[in-house]
Protein backbone atom coordinates (compact mmCIF):
# COMPACT_ATOMS: atom_id res chain seq x y z
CA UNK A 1 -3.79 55.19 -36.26
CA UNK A 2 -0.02 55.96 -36.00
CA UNK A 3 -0.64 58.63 -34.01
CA UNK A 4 -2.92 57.14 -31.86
CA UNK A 5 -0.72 53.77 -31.16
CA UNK A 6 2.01 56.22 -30.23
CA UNK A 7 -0.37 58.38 -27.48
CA UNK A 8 -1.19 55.16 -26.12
CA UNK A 9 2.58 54.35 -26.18
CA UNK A 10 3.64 57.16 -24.41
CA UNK A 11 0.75 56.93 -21.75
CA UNK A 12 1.86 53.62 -21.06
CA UNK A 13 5.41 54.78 -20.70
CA UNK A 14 4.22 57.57 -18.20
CA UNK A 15 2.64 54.83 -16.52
CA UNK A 16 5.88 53.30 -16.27
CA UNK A 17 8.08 55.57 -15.59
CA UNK A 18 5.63 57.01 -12.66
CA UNK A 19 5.78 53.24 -10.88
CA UNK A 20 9.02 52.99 -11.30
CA UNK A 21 9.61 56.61 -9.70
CA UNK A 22 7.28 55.91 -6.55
CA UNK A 23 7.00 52.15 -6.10
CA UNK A 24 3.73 51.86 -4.03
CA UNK A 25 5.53 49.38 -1.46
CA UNK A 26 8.36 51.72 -1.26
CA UNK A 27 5.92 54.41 -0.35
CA UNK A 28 3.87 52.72 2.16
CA UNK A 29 5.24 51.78 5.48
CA UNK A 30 5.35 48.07 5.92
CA UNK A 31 4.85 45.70 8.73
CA UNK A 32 1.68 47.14 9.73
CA UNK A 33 -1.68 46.20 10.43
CA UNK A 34 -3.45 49.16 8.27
CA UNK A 35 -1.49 48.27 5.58
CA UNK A 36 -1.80 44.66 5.46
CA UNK A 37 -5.43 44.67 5.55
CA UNK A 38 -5.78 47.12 2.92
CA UNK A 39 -3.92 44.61 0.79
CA UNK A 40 -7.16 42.54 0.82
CA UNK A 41 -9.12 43.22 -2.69
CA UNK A 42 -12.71 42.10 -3.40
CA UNK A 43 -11.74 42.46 -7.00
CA UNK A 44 -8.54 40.20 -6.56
CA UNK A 45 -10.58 37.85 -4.82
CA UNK A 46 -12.95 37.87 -7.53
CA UNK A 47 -10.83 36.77 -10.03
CA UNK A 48 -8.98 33.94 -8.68
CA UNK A 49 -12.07 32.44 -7.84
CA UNK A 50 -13.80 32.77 -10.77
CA UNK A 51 -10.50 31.09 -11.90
CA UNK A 52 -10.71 28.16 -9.07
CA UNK A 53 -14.38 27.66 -10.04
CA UNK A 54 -13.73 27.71 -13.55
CA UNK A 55 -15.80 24.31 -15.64
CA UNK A 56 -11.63 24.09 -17.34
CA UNK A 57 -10.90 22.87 -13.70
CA UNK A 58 -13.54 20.09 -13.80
CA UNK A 59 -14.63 20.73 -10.20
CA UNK A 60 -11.11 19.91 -8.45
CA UNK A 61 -11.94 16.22 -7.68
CA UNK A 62 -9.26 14.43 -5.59
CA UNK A 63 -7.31 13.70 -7.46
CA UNK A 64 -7.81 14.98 -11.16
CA UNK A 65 -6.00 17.19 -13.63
CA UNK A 66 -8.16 20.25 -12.71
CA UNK A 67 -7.09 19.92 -9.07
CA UNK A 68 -3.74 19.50 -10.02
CA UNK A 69 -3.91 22.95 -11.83
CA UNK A 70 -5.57 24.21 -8.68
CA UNK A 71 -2.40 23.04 -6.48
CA UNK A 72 0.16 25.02 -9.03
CA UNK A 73 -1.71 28.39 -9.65
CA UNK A 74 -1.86 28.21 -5.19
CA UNK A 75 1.95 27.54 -5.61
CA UNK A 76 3.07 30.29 -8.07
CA UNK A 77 0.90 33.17 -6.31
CA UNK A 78 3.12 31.89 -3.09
CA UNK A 79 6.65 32.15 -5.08
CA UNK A 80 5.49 35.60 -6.54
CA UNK A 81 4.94 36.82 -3.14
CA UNK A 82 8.57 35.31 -2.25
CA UNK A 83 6.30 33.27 0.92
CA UNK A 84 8.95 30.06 1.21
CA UNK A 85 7.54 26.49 0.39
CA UNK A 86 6.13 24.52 3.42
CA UNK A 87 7.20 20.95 2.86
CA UNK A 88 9.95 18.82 2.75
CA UNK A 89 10.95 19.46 -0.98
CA UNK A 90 9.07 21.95 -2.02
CA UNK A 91 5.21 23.56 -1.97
CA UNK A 92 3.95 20.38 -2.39
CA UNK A 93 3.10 17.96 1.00
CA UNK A 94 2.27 14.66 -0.76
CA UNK A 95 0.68 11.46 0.86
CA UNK A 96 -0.05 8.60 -0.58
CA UNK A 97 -3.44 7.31 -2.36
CA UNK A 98 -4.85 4.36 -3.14
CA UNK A 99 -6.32 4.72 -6.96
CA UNK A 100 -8.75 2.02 -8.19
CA UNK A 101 -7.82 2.70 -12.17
CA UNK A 102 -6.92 -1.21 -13.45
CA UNK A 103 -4.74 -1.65 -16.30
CA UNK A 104 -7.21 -3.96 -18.03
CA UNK A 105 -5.58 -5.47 -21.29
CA UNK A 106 -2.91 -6.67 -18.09
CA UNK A 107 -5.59 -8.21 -15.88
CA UNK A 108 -7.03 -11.62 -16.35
CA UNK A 109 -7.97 -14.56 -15.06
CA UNK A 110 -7.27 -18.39 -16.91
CA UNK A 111 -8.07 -21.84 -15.72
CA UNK A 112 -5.64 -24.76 -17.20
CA UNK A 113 -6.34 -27.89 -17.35
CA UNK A 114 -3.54 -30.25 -18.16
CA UNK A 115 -3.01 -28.67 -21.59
CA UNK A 116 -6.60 -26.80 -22.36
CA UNK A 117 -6.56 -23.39 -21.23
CA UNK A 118 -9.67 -20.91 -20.69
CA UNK A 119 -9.47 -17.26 -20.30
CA UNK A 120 -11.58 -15.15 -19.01
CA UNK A 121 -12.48 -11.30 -19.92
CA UNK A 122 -12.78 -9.16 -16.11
CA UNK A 123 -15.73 -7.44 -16.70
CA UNK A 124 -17.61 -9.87 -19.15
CA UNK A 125 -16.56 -13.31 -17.48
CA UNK A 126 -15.60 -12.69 -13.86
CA UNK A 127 -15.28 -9.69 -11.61
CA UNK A 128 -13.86 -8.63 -8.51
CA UNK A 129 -14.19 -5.72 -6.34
CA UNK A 130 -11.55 -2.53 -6.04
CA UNK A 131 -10.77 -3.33 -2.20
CA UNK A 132 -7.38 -2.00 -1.83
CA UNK A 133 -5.56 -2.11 -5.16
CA UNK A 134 -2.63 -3.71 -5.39
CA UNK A 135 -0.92 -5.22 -8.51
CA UNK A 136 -0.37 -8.93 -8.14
CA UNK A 137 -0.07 -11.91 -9.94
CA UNK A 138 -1.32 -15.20 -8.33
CA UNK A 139 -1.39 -19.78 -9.72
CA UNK A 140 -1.85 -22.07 -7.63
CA UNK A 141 -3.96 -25.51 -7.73
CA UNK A 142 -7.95 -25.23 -7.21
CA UNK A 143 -10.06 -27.29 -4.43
CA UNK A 144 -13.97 -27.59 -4.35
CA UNK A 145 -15.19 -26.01 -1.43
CA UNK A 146 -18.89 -27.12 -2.00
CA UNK A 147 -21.31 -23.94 -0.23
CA UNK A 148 -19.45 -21.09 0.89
CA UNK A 149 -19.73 -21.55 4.62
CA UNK A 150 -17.09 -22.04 6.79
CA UNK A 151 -17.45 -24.95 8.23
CA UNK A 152 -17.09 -27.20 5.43
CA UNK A 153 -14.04 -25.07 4.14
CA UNK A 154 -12.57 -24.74 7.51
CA UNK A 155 -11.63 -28.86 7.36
CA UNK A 156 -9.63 -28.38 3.87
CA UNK A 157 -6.12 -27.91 3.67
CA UNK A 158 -6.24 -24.74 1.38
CA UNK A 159 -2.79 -23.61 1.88
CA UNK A 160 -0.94 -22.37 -1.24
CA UNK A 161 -4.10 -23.12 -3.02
CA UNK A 162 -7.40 -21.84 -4.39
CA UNK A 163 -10.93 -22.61 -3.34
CA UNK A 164 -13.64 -22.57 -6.01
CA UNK A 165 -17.04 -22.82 -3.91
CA UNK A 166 -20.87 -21.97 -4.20
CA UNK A 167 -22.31 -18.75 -4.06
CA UNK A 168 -25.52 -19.33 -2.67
CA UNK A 169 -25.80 -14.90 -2.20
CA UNK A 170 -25.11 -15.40 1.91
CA UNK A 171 -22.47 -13.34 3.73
CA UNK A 172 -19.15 -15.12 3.70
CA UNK A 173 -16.66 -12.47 5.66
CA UNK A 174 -15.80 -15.28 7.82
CA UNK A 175 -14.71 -17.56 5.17
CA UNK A 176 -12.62 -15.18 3.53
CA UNK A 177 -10.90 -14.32 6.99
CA UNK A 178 -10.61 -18.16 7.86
CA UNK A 179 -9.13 -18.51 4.36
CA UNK A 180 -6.86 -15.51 4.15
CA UNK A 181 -5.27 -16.73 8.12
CA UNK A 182 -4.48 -20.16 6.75
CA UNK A 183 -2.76 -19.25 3.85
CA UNK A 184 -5.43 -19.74 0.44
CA UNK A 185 -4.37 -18.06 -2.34
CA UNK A 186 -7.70 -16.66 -2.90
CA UNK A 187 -11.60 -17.75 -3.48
CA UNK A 188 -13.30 -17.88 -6.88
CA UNK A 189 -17.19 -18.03 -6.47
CA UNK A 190 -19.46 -19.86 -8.95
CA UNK A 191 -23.29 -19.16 -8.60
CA UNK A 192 -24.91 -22.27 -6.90
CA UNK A 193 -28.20 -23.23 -8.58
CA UNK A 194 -29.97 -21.94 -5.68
CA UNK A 195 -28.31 -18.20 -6.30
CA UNK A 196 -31.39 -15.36 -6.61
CA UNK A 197 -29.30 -12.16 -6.15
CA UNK A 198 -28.81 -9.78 -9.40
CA UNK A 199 -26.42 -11.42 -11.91
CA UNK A 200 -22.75 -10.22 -11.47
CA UNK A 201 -22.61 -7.92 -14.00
CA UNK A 202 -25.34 -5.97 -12.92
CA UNK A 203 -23.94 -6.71 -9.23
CA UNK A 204 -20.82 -5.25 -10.29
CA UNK A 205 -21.79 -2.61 -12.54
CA UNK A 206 -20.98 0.34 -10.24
CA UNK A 207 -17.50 -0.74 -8.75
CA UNK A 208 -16.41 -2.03 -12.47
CA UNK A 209 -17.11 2.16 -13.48
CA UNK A 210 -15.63 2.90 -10.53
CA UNK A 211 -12.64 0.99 -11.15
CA UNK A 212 -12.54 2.37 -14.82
CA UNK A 213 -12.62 5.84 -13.36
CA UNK A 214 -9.60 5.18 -10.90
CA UNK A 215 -11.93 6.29 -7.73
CA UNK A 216 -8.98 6.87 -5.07
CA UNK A 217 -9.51 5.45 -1.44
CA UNK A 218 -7.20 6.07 1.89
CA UNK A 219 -4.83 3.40 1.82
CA UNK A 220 -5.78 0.50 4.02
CA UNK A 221 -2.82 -0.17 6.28
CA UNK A 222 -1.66 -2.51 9.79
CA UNK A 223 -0.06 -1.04 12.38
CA UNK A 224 3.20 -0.55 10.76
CA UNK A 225 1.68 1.31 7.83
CA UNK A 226 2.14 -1.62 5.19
CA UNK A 227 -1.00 -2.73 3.19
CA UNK A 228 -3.15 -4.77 4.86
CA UNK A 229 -3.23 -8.58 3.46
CA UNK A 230 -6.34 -8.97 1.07
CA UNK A 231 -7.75 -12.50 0.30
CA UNK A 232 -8.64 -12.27 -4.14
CA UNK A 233 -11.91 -12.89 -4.08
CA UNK A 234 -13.44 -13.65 -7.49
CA UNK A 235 -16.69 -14.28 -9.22
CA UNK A 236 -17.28 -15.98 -11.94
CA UNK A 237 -20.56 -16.49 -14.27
CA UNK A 238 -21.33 -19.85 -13.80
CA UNK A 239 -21.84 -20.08 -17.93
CA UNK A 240 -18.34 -18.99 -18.12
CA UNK A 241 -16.90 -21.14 -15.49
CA UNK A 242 -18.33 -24.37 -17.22
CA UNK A 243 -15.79 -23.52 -20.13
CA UNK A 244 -13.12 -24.98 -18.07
CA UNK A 245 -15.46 -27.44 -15.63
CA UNK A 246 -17.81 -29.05 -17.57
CA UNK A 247 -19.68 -30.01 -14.72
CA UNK A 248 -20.99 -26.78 -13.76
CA UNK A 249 -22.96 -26.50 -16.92
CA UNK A 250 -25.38 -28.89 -14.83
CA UNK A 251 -27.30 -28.82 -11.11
CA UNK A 252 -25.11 -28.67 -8.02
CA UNK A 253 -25.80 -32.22 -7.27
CA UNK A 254 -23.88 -33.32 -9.80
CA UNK A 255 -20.43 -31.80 -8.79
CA UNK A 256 -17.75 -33.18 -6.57
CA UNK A 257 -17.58 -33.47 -2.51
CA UNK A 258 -16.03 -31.07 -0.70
CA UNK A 259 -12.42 -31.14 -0.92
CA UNK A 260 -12.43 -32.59 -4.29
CA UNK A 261 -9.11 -31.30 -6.58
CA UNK A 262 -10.72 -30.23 -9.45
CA UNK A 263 -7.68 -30.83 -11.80
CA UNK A 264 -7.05 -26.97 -12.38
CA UNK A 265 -4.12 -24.66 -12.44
CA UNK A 266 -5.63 -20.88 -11.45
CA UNK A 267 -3.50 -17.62 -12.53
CA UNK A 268 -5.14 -14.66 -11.84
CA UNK A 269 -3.08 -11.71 -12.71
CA UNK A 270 -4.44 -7.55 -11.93
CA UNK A 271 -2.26 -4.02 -12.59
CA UNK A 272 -3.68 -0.86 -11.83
CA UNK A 273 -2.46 2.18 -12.96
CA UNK A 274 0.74 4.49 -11.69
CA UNK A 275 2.82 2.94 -9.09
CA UNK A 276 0.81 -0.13 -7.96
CA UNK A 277 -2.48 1.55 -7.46
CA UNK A 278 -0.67 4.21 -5.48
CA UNK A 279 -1.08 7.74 -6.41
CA UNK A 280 -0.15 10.63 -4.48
CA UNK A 281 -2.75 13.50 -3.64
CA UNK A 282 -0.86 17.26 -2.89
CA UNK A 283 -1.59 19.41 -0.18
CA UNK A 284 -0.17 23.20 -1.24
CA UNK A 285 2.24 24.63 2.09
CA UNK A 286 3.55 27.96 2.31
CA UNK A 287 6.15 29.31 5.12
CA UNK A 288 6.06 32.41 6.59
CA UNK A 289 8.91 32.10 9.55
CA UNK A 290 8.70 34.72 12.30
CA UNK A 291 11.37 37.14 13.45
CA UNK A 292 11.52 37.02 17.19
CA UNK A 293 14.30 34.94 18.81
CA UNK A 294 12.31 33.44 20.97
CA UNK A 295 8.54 32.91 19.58
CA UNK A 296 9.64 32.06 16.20
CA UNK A 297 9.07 28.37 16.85
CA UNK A 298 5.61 28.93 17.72
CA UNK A 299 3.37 28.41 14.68
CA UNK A 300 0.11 29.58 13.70
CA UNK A 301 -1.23 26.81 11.27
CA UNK A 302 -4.29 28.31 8.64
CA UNK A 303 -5.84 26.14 6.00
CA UNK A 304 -8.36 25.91 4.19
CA UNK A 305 -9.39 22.69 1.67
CA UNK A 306 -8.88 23.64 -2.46
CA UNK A 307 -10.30 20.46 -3.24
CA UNK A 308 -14.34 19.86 -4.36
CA UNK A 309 -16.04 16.66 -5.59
CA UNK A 310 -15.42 17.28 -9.66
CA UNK A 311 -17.60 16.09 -12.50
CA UNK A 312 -20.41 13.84 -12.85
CA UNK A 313 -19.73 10.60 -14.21
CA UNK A 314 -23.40 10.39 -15.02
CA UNK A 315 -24.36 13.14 -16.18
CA UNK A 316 -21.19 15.25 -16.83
CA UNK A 317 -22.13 18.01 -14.88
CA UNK A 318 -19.25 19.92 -13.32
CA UNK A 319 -19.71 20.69 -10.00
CA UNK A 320 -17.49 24.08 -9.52
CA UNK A 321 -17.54 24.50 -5.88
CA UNK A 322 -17.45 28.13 -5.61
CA UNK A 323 -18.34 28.54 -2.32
CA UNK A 324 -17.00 25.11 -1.02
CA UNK A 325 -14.12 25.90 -1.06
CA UNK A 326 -13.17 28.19 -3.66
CA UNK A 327 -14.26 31.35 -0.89
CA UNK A 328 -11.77 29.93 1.35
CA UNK A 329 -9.12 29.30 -1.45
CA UNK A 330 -9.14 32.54 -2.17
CA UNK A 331 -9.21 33.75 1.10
CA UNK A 332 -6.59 32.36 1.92
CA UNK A 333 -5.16 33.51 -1.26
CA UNK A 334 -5.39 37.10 -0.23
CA UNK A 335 -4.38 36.50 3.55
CA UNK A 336 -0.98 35.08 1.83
CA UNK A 337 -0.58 38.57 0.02
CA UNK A 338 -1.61 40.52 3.23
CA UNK A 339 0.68 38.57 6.02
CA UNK A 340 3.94 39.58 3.56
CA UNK A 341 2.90 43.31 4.07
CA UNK A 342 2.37 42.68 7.72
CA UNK A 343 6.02 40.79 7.94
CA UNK A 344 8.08 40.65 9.85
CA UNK A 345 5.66 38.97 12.03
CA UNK A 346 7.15 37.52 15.69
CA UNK A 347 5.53 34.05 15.38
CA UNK A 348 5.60 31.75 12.02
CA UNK A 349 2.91 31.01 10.19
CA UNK A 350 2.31 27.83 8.17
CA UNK A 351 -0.17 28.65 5.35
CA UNK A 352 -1.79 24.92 4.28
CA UNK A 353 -4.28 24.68 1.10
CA UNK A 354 -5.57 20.74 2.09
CA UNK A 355 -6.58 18.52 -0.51
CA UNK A 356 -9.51 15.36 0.15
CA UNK A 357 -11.60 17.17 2.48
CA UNK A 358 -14.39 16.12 0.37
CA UNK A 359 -13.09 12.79 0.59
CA UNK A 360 -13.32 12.45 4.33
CA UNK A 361 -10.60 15.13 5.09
CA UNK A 362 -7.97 13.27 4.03
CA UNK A 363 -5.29 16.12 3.43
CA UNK A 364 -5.52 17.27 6.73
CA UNK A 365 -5.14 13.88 8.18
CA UNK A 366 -2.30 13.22 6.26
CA UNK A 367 -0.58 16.60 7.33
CA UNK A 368 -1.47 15.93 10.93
CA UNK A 369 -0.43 12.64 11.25
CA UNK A 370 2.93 13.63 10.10
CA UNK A 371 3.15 17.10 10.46
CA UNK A 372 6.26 18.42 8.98
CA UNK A 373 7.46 22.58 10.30
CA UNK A 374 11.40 23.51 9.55
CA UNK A 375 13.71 22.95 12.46
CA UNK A 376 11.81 22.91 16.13
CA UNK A 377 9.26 24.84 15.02
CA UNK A 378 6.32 23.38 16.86
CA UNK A 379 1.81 24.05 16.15
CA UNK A 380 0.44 26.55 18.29
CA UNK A 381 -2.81 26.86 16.94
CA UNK A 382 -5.11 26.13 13.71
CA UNK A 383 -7.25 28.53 12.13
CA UNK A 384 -9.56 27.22 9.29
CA UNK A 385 -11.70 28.38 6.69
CA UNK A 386 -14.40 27.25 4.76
CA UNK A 387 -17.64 28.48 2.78
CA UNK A 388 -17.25 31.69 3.75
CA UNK A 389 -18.67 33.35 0.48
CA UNK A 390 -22.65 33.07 0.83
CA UNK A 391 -25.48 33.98 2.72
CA UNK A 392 -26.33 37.20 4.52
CA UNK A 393 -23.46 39.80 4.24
CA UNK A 394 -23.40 39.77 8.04
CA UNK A 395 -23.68 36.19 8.78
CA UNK A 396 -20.46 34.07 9.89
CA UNK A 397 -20.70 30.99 12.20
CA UNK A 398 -17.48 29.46 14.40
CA UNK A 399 -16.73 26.75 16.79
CA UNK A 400 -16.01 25.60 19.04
CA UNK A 401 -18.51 27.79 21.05
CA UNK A 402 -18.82 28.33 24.77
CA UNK A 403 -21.24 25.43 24.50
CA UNK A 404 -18.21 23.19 23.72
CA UNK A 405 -15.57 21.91 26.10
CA UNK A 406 -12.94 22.82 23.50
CA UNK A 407 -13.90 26.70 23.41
CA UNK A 408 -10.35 28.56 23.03
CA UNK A 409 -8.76 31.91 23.68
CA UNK A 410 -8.20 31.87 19.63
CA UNK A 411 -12.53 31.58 19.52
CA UNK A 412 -12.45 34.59 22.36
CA UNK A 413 -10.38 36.46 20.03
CA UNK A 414 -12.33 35.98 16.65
CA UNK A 415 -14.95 37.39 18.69
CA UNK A 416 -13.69 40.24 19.97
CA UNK A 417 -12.68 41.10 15.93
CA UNK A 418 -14.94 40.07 14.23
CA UNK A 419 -17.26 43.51 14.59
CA UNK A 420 -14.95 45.18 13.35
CA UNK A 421 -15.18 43.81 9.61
CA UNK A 422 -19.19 43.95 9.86
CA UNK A 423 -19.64 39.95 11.78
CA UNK A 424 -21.80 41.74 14.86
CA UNK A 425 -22.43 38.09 16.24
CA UNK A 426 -20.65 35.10 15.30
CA UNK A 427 -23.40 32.80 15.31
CA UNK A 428 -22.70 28.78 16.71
CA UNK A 429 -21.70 25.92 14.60
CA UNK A 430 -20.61 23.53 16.63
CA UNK A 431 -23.15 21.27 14.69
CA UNK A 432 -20.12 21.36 12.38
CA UNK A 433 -17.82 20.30 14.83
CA UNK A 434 -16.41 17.18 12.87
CA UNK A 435 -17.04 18.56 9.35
CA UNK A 436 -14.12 20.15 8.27
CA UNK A 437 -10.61 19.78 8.85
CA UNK A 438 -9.98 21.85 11.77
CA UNK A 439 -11.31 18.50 13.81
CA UNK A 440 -7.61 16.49 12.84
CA UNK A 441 -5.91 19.51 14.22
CA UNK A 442 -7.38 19.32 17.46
CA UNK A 443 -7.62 15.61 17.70
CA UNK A 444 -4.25 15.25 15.88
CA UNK A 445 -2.22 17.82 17.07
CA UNK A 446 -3.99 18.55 20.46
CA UNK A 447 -4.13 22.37 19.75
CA UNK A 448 -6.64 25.28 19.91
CA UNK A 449 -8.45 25.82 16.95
CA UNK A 450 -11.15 27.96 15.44
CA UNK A 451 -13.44 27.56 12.56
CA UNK A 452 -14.96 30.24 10.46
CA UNK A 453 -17.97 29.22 7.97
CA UNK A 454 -20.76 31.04 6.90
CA UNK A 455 -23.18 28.07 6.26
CA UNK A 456 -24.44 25.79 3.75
CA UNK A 457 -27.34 27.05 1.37
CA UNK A 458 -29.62 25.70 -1.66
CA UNK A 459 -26.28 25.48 -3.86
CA UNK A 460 -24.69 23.47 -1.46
CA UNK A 461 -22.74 20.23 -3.37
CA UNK A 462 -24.89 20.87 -6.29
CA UNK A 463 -23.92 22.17 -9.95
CA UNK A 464 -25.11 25.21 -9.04
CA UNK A 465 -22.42 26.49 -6.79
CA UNK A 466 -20.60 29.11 -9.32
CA UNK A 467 -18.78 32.18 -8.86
CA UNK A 468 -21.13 34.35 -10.07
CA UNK A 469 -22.98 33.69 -7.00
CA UNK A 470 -19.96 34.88 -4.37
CA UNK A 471 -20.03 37.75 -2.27
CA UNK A 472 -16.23 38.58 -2.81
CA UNK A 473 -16.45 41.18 -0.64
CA UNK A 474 -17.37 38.95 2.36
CA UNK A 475 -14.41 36.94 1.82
CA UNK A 476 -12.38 39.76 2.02
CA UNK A 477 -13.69 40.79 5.45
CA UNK A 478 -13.41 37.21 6.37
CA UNK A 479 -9.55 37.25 5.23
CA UNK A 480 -9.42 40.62 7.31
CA UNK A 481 -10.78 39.08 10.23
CA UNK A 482 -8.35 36.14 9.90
CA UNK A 483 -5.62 38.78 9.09
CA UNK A 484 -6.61 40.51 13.06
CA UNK A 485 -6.67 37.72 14.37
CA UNK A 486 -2.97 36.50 13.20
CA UNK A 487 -1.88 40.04 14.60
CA UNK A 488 -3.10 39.30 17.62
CA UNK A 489 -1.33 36.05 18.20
CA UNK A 490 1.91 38.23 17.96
CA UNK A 491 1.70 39.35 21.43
CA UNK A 492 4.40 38.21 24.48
CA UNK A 493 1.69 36.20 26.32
CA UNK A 494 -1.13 34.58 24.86
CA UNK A 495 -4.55 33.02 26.80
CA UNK A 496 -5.31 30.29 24.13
């Protein structure tokens, strides 16, 4: 066994010794296009999506622990290939979140009444719904409203003041608005006697989970970007309520005009989780800048989303997302390693692994609304990928097509390459036009852009979609395609 341990020692040694004699990069000339695409591995692609893909990553849900992981196994592969972070301080390009996750033990509701005070439980007494959370603490005196319709509340003087009134299950959007413009503190809603919706907590039941979860939204903002003003709106079981008003234990006839003070003293207090119900979602950015003096500043954006739409909260499944988007993860992954053996490149490129496109692309928004590139460096084009790891070997769709007004020399040029790594025909899908996040790049941004997908199929946003299911070595001819395409846009003069 001795023996052995030591062959197996000194073959490892020879190993060694033989890499550190002829260093493959040392032997190979770099900076050109052979090179760099034979940097792109099937096998390499293989594993880090069978990592990405992995049920310990939970399905990468915006924004979860597993995603989070996602976001610094993207950023370590980028500081081992020495490719410079892409953000303000760092890898990471955060933007701001709005999480739903309440702090319960620290939200409540009481009604005082001279010196009896009733509490109430959220969730077993009174709920509300998530709109956009914001912690807050609210007393103030309560009016009777009667029915909640506007007119009758419209004629109160509810300012600095709460108005308990009558849910009779009607649409009352116009009351809160009325209320919220003339300064109520918020409305708490009793079930009249003529109410014959579902009871609140089965009303509830889904935002209440949701709420429990800490579902994240995009923030709901005014023109300035501050939150928008949001009226409390509560609702009360009418049991519950009669605690503190004895009169509602009876028929609505018997309870006060409109206008009426009821005698109470309202504090309704909610916290949510983190900062205020603000959590911040990561988009991963590497920098690649270019070399020539004058077409440094010109910058070739590529992205692809990292993100997928996690684990079932009713069932538990885990929804990997192997194909949507862990192809284009790792294609972009491997595109990363092949652009530093093709540097120095002329122009920059801006590698950008978006988070929330499941959501309703929100990491590309977020980046394109406030784009961020080092000193004047300015977007010259978008390239994005996604799905690109299913279907017929041969099969790859793009848009925008000749069909579409916004067909591109960058479209003209994916084209013209694409035959080369085995895509005879990039088929059309401009039906996809709006569905990923290329779109905020071209509405955003107002550049060319070009999207490569290979189309949706029976796994499709179902359990189902695991690695063992990828064609690796499609993404890699996908990545090579991308990888022709980026050596392209290093001529003088482009037509994009």
């Amino acid at each position: 066994m001795v023996t052995a341990f030591l062959a197996t020692l000194g073959l490892c040694g020879l190993s060694f010794a033989a890499s550190g004699n002829e260093p493959a990069a040392a032997s190979a000339p770099r900076g050109t296009l052979e090179v760099a695409l034979d940097t792109i591995s099937a096998e390499e692609i293989k594993a880090d999506i069978f990592f990405l893909a992995s049920d310990e990553l939970g399905g990468r849900d915006t924004v979860s622990p597993g995603q989070r992981v996602a976001a610094r196994f993207i950023r370590s592969r980028l500081e081992r290939l020495g490719i410079e972070p892409g953000a303000p301080t760092g890898y990471f390009f955060e933007y701001p979140l709005s999480s739903s996750r309440l702090r319960e033990a620290d939200t409540w509701l009481r009604l005082r009444a001279g010196e009896q005070e009733t509490d109430f439980v959220f969730a077993g007494d009174y709920w509300f719904s998530p709109g956009t959370p914001r912690d807050l603490q609210v007393e103030g005196a309560v009016l009777f409203g009667g029915k909640c319709e506007k007119n009758p509340i419209a004629r109160l003087d509810v300012a600095g003041k709460w108005v308990l009134a009558l849910d009779e299950g009607k649409l009352f959007g116009d009351v809160e608005s009325d209320l919220l413009e003339r300064g109520a503190l918020g409305l708490l809603l009793v079930p009249s006697d003529k109410y014959s919706k579902k009871p609140y907590a089965e009303r509830f039941e889904g935002q209440v989970a949701s709420m429990r979860r800490g579902d994240v939204s995009w923030p709901r903002t005014d023109a300035s970007g501050a939150p928008k003003p949001q009226l409390p709106v509560l609702y009360i079981a009418r049991a519950a309520a009669a605690r503190a008003l004895p009169k509602l234990a009876d028929k609505d006839s018997g309870l006060p005009k409109s206008g009426a003070d009821l005698g109470l003293v309202a504090t309704h207090r909610r916290a949510y989780l983190g900062d205020g119900g603000r959590v911040m979602a990561e988009n991963v950015c590497g920098w690649i800048p270019g070399a020539d003096p004058k077409l440094k500043d010109e910058v070739i954006l590529i992205s692809a989303h990292y993100d997928h739409v996690g684990t079932s909260s009713r069932d538990g499944q885990i929804y990997n997302g192997a194909d949507d988007n862990g192809s284009g993860t790792s294609g972009l992954l491997a595109l990363a390693e092949a652009l530093v053996a093709r540097s120095p490149l002329r122009r920059s490129v801006m590698l950008i692994w978006v988070s929330g496109e499941e959501k309703g692309l929100w990491g590309s928004q977020a980046w394109t609304q406030s784009p961020w590139l080092p000193g004047g460096a300015k977007p010259l084009c978008n390239l994005n990928i996604d799905m690109i790891g299913r279907n017929a070997p041969e099969k790859l769709m793009i848009t925008p097509t000749s069909a579409r007004a916004e067909y591109n020399g960058l479209v003209r040029m994916a084209e013209k390459v694409a035959p080369l790594e085995g895509f005879p025909v990039l088929e059309s899908c401009d039906a996809y036009w709006g569905r990923s996040d290329h779109i905020n790049f071209s509405k955003n941004l107002k550049i060319p852009v070009a999207f490569l997908f290979s189309d949706i199929h029976e796994d499709y946003h179902k359990p189902t979609d695991d690695a063992e299911k990828i064609d690796c070595d499609k993404i890699r001819r996908v990545a090579r395609t991308v990888l022709r395409m980026v050596d392209g846009l290093q001529a003088d003069k482009l037509d994009l």
